[in-house]
PDB file of N, CA and C in Angstrom:
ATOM      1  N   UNK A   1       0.833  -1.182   0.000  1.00  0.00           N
ATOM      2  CA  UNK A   1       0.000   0.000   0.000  1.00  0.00           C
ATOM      3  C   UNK A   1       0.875   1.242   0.000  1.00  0.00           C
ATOM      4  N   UNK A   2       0.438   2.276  -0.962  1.00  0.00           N
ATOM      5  CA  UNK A   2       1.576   3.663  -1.400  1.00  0.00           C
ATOM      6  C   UNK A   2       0.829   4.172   0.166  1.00  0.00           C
ATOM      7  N   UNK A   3       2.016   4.953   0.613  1.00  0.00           N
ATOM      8  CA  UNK A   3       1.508   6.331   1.626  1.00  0.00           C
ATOM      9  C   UNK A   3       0.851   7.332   0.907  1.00  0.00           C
ATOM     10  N   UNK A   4       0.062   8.173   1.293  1.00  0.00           N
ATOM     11  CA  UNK A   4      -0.337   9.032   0.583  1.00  0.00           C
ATOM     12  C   UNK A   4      -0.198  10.078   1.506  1.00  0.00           C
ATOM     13  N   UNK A   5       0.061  11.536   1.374  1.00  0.00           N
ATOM     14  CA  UNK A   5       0.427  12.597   2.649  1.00  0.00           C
ATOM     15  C   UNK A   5      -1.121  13.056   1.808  1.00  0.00           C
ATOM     16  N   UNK A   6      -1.841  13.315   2.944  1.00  0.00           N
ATOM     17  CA  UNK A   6      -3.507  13.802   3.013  1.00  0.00           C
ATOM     18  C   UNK A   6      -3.590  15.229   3.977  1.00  0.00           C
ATOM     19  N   UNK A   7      -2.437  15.580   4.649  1.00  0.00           N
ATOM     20  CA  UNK A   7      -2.461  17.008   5.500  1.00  0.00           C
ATOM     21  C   UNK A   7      -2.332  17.915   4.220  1.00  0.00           C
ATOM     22  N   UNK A   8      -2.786  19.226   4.416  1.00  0.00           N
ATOM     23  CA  UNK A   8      -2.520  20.281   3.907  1.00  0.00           C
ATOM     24  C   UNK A   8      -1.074  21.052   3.528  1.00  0.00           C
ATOM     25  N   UNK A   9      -0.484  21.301   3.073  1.00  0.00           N
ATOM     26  CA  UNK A   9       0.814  22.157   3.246  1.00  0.00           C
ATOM     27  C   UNK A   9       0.927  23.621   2.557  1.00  0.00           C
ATOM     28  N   UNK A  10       1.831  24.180   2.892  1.00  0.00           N
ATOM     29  CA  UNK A  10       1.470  25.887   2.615  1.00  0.00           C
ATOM     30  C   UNK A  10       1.679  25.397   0.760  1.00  0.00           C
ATOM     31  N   UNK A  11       2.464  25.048   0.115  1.00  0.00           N
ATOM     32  CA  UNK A  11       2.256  24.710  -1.415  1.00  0.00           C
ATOM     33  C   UNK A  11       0.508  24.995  -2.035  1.00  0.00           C
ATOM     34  N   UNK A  12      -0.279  24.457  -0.974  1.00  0.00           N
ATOM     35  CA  UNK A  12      -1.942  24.449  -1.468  1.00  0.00           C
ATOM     36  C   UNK A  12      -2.342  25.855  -1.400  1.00  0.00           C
ATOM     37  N   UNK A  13      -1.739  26.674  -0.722  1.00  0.00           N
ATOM     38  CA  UNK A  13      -1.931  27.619  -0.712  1.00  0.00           C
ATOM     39  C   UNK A  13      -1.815  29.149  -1.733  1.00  0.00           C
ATOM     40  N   UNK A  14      -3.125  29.410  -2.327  1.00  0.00           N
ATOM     41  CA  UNK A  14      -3.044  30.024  -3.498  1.00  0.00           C
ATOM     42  C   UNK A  14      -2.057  31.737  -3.246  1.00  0.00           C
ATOM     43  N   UNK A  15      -1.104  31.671  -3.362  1.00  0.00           N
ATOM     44  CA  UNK A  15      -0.574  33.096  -2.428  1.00  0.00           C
ATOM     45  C   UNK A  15      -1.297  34.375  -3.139  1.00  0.00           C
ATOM     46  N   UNK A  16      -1.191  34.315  -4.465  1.00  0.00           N
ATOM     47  CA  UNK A  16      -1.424  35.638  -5.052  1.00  0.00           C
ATOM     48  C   UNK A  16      -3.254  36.261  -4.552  1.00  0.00           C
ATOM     49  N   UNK A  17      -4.017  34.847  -4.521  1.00  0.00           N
ATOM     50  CA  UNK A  17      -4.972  35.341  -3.985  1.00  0.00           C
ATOM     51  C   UNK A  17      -4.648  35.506  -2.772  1.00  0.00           C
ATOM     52  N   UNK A  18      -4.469  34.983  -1.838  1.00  0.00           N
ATOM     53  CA  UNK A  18      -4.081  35.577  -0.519  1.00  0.00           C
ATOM     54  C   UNK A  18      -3.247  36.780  -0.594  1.00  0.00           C
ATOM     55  N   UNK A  19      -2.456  37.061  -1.248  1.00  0.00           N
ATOM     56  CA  UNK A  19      -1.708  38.299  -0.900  1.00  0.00           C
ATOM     57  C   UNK A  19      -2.847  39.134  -1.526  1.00  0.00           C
ATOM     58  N   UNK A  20      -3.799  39.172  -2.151  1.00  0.00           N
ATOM     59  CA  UNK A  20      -4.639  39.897  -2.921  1.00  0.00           C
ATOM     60  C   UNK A  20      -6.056  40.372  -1.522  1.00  0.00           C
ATOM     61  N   UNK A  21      -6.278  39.488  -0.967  1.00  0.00           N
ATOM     62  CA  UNK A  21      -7.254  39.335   0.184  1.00  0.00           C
ATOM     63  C   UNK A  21      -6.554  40.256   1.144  1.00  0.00           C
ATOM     64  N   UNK A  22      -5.645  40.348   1.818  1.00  0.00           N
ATOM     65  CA  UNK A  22      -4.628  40.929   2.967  1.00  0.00           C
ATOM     66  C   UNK A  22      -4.648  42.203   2.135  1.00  0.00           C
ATOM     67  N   UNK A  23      -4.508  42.496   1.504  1.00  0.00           N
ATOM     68  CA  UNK A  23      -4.186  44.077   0.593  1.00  0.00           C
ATOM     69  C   UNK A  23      -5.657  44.744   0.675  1.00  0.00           C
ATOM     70  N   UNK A  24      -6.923  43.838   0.230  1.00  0.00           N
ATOM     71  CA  UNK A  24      -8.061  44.439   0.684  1.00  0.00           C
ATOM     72  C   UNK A  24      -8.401  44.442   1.883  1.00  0.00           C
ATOM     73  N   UNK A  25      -7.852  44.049   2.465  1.00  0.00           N
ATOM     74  CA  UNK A  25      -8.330  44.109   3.992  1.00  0.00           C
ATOM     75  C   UNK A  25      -7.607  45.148   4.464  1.00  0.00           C
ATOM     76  N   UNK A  26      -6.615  45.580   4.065  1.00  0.00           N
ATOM     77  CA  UNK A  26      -5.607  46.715   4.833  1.00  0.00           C
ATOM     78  C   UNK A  26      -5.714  47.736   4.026  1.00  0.00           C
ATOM     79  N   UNK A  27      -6.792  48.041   3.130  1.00  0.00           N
ATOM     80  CA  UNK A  27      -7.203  49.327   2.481  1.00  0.00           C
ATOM     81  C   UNK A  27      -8.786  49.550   2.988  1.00  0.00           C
ATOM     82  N   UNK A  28      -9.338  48.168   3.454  1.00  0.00           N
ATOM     83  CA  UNK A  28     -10.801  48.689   3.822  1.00  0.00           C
ATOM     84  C   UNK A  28     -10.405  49.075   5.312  1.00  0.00           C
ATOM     85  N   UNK A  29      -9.318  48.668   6.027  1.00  0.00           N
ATOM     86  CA  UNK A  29      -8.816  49.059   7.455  1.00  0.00           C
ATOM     87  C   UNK A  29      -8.825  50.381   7.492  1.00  0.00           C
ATOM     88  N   UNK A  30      -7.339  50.929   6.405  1.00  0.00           N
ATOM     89  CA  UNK A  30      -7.329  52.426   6.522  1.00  0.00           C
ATOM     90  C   UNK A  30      -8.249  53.058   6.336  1.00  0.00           C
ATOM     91  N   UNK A  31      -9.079  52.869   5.095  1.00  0.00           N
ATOM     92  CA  UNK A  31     -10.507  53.681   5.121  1.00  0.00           C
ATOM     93  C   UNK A  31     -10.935  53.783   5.756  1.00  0.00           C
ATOM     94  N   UNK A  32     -11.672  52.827   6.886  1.00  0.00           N
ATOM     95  CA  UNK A  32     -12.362  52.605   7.739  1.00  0.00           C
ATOM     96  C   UNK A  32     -12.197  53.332   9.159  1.00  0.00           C
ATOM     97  N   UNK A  33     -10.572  53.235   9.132  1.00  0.00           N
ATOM     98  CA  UNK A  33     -10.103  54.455  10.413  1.00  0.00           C
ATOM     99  C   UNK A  33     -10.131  55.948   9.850  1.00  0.00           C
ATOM    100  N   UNK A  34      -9.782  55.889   8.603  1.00  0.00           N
ATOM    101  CA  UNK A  34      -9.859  57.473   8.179  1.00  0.00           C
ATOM    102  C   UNK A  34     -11.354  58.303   8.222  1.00  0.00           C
ATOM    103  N   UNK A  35     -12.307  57.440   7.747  1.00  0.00           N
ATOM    104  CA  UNK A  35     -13.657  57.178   7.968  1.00  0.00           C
ATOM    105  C   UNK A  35     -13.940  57.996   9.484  1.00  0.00           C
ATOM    106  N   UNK A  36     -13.537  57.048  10.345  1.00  0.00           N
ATOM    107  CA  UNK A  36     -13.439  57.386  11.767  1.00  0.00           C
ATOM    108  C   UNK A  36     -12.888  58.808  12.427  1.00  0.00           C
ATOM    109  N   UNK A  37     -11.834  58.883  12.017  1.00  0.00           N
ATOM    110  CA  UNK A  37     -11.051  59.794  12.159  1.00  0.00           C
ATOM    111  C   UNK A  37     -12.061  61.305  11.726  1.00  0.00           C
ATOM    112  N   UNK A  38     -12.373  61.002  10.613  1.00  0.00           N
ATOM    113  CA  UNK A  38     -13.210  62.546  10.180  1.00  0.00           C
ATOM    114  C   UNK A  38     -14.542  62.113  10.952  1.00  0.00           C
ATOM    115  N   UNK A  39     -14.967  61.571  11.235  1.00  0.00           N
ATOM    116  CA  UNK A  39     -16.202  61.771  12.179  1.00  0.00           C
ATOM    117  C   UNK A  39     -15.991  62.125  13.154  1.00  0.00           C
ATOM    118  N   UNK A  40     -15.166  61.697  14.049  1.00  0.00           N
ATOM    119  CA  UNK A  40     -14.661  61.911  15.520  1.00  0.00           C
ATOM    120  C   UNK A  40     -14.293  63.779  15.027  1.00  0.00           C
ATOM    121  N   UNK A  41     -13.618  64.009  13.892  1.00  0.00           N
ATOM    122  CA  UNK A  41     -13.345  65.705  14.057  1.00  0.00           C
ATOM    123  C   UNK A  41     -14.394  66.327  13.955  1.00  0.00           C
ATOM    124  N   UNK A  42     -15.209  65.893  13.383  1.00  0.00           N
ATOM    125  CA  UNK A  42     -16.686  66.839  12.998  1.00  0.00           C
ATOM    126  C   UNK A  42     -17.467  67.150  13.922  1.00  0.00           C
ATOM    127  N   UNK A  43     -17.290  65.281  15.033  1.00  0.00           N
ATOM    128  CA  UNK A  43     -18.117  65.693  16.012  1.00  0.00           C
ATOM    129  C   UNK A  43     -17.937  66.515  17.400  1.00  0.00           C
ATOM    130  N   UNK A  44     -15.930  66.880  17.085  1.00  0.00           N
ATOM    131  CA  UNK A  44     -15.784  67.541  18.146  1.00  0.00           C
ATOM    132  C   UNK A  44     -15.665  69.279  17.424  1.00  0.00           C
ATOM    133  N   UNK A  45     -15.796  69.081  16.541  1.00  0.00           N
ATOM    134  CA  UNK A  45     -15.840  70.854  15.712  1.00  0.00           C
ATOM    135  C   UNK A  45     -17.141  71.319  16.173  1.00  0.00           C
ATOM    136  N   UNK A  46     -18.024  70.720  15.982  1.00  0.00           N
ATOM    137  CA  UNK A  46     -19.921  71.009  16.304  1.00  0.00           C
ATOM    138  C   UNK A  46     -19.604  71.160  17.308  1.00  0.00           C
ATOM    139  N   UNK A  47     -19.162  70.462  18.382  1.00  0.00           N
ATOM    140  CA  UNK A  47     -19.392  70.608  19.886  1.00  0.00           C
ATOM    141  C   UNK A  47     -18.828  71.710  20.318  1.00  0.00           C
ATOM    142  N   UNK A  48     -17.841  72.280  19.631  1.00  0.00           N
ATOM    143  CA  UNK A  48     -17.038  73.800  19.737  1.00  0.00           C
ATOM    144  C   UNK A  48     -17.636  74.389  19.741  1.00  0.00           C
ATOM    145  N   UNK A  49     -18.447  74.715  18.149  1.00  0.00           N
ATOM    146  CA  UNK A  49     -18.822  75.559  17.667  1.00  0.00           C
ATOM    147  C   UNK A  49     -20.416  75.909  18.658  1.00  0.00           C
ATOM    148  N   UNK A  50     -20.700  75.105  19.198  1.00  0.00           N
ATOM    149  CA  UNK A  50     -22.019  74.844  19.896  1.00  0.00           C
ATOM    150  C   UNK A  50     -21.558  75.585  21.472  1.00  0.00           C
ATOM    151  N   UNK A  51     -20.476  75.429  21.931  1.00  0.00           N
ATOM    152  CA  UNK A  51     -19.784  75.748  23.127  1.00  0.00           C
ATOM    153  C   UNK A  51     -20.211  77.509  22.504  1.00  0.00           C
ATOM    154  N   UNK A  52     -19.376  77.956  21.710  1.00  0.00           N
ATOM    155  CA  UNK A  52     -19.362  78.935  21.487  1.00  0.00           C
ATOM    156  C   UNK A  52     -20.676  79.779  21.462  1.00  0.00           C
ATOM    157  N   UNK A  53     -21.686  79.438  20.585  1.00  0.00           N
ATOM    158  CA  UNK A  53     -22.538  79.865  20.267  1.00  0.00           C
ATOM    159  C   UNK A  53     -23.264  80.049  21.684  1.00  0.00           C
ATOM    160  N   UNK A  54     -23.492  78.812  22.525  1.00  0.00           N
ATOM    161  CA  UNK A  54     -23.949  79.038  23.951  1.00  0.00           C
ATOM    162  C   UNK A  54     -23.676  80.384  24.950  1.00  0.00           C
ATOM    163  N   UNK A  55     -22.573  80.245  24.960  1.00  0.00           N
ATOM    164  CA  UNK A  55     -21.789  81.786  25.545  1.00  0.00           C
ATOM    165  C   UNK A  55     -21.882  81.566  27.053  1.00  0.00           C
ATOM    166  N   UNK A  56     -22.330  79.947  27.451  1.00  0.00           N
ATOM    167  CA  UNK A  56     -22.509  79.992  28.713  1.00  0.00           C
ATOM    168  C   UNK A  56     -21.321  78.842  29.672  1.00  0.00           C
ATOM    169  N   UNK A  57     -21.352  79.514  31.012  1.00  0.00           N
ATOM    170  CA  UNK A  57     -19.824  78.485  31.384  1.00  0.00           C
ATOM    171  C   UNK A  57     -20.832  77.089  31.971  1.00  0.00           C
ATOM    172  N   UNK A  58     -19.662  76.156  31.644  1.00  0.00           N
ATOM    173  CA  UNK A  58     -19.823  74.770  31.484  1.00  0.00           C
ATOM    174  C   UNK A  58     -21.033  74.321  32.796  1.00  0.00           C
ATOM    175  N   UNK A  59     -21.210  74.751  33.878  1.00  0.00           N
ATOM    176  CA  UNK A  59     -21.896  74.549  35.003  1.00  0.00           C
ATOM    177  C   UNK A  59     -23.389  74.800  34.821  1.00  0.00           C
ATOM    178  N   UNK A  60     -23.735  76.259  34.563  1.00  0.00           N
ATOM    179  CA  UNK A  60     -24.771  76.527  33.466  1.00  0.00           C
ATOM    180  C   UNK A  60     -25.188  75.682  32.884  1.00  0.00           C
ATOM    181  N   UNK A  61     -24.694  75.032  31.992  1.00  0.00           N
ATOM    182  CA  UNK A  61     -25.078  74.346  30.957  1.00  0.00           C
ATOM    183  C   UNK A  61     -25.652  73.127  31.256  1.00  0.00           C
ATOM    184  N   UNK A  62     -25.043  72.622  31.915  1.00  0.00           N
ATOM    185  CA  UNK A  62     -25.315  71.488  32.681  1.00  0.00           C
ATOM    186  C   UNK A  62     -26.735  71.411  33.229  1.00  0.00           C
ATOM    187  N   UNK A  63     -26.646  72.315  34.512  1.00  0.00           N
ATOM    188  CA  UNK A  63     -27.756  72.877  34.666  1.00  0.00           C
ATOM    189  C   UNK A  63     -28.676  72.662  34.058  1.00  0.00           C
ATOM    190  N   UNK A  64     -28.602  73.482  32.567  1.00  0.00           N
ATOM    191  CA  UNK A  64     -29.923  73.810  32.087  1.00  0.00           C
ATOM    192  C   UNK A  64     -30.383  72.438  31.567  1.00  0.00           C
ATOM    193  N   UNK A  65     -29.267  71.465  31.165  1.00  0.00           N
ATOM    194  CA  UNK A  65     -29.951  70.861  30.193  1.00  0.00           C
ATOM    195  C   UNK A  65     -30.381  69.377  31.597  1.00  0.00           C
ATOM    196  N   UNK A  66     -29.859  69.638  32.845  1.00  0.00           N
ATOM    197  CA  UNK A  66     -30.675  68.856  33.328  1.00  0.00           C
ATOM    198  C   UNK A  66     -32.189  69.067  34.091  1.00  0.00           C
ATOM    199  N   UNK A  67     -32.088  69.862  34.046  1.00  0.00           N
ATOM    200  CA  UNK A  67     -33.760  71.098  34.270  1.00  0.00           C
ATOM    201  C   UNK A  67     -34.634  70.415  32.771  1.00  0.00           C
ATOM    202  N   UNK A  68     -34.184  70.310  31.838  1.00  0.00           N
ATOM    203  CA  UNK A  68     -34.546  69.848  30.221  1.00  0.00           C
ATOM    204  C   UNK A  68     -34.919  68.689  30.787  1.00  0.00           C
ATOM    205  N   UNK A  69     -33.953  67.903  30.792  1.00  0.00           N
ATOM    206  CA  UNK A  69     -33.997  66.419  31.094  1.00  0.00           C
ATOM    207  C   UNK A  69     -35.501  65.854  31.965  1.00  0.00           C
ATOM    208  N   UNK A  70     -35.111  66.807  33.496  1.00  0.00           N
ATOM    209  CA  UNK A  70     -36.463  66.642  34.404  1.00  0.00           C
ATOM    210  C   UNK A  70     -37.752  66.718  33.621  1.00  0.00           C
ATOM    211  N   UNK A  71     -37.769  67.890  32.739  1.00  0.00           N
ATOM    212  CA  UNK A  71     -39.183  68.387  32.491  1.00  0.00           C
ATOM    213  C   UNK A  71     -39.571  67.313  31.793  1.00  0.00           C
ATOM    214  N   UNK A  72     -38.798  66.805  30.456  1.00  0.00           N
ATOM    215  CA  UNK A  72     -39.482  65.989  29.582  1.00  0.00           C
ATOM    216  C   UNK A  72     -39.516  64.720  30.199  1.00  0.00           C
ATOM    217  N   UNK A  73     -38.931  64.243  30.914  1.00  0.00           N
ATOM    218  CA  UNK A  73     -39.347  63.136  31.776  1.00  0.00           C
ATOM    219  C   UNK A  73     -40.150  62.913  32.421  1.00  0.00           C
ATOM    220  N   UNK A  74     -40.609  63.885  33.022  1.00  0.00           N
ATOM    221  CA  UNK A  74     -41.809  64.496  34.331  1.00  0.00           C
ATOM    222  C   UNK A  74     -43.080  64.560  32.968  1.00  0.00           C
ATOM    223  N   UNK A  75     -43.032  65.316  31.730  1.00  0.00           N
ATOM    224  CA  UNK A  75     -44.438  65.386  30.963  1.00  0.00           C
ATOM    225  C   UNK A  75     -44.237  63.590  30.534  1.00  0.00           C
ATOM    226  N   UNK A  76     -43.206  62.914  30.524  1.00  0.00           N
ATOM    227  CA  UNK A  76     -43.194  61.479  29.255  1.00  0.00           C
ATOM    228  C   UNK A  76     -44.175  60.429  30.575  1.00  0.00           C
ATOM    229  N   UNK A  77     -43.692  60.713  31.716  1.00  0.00           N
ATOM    230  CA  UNK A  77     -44.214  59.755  32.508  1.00  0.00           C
ATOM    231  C   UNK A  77     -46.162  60.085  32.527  1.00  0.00           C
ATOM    232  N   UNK A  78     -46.290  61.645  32.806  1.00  0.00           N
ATOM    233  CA  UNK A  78     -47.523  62.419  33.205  1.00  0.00           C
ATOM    234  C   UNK A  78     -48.300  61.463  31.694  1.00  0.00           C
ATOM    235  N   UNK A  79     -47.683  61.545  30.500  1.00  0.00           N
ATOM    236  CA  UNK A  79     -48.446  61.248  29.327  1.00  0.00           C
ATOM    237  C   UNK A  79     -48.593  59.576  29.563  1.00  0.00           C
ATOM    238  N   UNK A  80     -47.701  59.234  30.149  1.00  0.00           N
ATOM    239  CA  UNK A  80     -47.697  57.477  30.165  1.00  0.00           C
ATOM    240  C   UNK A  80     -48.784  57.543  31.124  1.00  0.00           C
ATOM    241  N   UNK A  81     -49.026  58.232  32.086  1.00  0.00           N
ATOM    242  CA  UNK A  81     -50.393  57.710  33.270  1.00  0.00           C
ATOM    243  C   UNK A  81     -51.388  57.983  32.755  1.00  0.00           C
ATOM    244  N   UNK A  82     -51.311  59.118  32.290  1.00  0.00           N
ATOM    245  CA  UNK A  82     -52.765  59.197  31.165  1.00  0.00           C
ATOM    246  C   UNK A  82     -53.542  58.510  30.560  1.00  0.00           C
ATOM    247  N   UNK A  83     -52.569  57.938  29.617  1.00  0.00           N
ATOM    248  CA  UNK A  83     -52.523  56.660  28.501  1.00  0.00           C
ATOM    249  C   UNK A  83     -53.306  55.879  29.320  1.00  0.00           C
ATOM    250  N   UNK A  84     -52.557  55.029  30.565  1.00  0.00           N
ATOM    251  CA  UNK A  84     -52.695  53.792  31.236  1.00  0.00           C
ATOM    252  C   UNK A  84     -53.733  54.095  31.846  1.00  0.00           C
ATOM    253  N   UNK A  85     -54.454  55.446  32.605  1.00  0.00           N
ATOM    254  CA  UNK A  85     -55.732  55.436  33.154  1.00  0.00           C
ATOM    255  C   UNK A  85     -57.008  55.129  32.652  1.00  0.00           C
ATOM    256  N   UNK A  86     -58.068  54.454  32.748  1.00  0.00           N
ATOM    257  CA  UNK A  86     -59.081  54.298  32.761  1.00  0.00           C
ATOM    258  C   UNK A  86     -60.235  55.279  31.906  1.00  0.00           C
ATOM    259  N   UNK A  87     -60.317  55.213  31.184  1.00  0.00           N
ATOM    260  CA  UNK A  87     -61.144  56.139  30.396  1.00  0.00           C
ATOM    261  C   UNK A  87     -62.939  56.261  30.748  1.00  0.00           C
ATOM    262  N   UNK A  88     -63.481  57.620  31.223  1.00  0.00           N
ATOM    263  CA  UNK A  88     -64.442  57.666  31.966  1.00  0.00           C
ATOM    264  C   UNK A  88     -65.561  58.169  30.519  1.00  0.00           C
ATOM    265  N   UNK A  89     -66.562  57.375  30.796  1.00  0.00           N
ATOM    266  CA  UNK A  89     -67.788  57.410  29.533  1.00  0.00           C
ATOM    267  C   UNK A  89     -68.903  58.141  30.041  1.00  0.00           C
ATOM    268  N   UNK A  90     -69.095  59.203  29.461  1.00  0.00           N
ATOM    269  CA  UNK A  90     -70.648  59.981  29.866  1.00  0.00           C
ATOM    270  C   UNK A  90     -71.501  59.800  29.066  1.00  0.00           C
ATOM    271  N   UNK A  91     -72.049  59.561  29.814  1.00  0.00           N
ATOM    272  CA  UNK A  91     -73.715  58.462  29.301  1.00  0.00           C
ATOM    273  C   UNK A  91     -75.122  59.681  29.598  1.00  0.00           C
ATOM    274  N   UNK A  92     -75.644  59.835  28.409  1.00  0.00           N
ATOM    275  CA  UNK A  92     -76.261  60.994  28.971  1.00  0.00           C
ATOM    276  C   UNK A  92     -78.155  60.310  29.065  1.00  0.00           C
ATOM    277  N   UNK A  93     -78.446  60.930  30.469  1.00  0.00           N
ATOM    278  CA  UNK A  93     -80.104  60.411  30.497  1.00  0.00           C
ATOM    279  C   UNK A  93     -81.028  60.934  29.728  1.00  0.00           C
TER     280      UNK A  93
END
């Protein structure tokens, strides 16, 4: 009976497509961080530009927008009991 070698060896291995696969992968990488990269600046340019426009110091701000926060929470719940209460029918004699 011949031996036959039945494991794999790097020879099976098509390189040019593989080196072809690794090259797209390390151009959809860079894109993908550069991608990143300009979002992350945009979203800290707005936040500047938003600082600015405010004109108010950082404590303030805070403040206000948790005063914001309360209110619409305080009307989201008020509208949820509403909803969930019992609806009263006038029945006229």
């Amino acid at each position: 009976m011949t031996e036959r070698r039945t494991d794999p060896i790097l020879e099976d291995l098509h390189r040019g497509l593989f080196i072809a696969a690794a090259a797209m992968l390390l151009a959809g990488c860079v894109v993908g961080l550069t991608g990143l990269g300009l979002g992350g600046a945009a979203v800290i340019a707005s936040g500047r530009r938003w600082r600015r426009r405010v004109d108010l110091p950082a404590g303030q701000i805070a403040k206000l927008k948790w005063e914001q926060a309360r209110t619409a929470a305080s009307a989201g719940a008020g509208a949820w009991r509403d909803a969930d209460a019992p609806r009263e029918t006038k029945t006229s004699p």
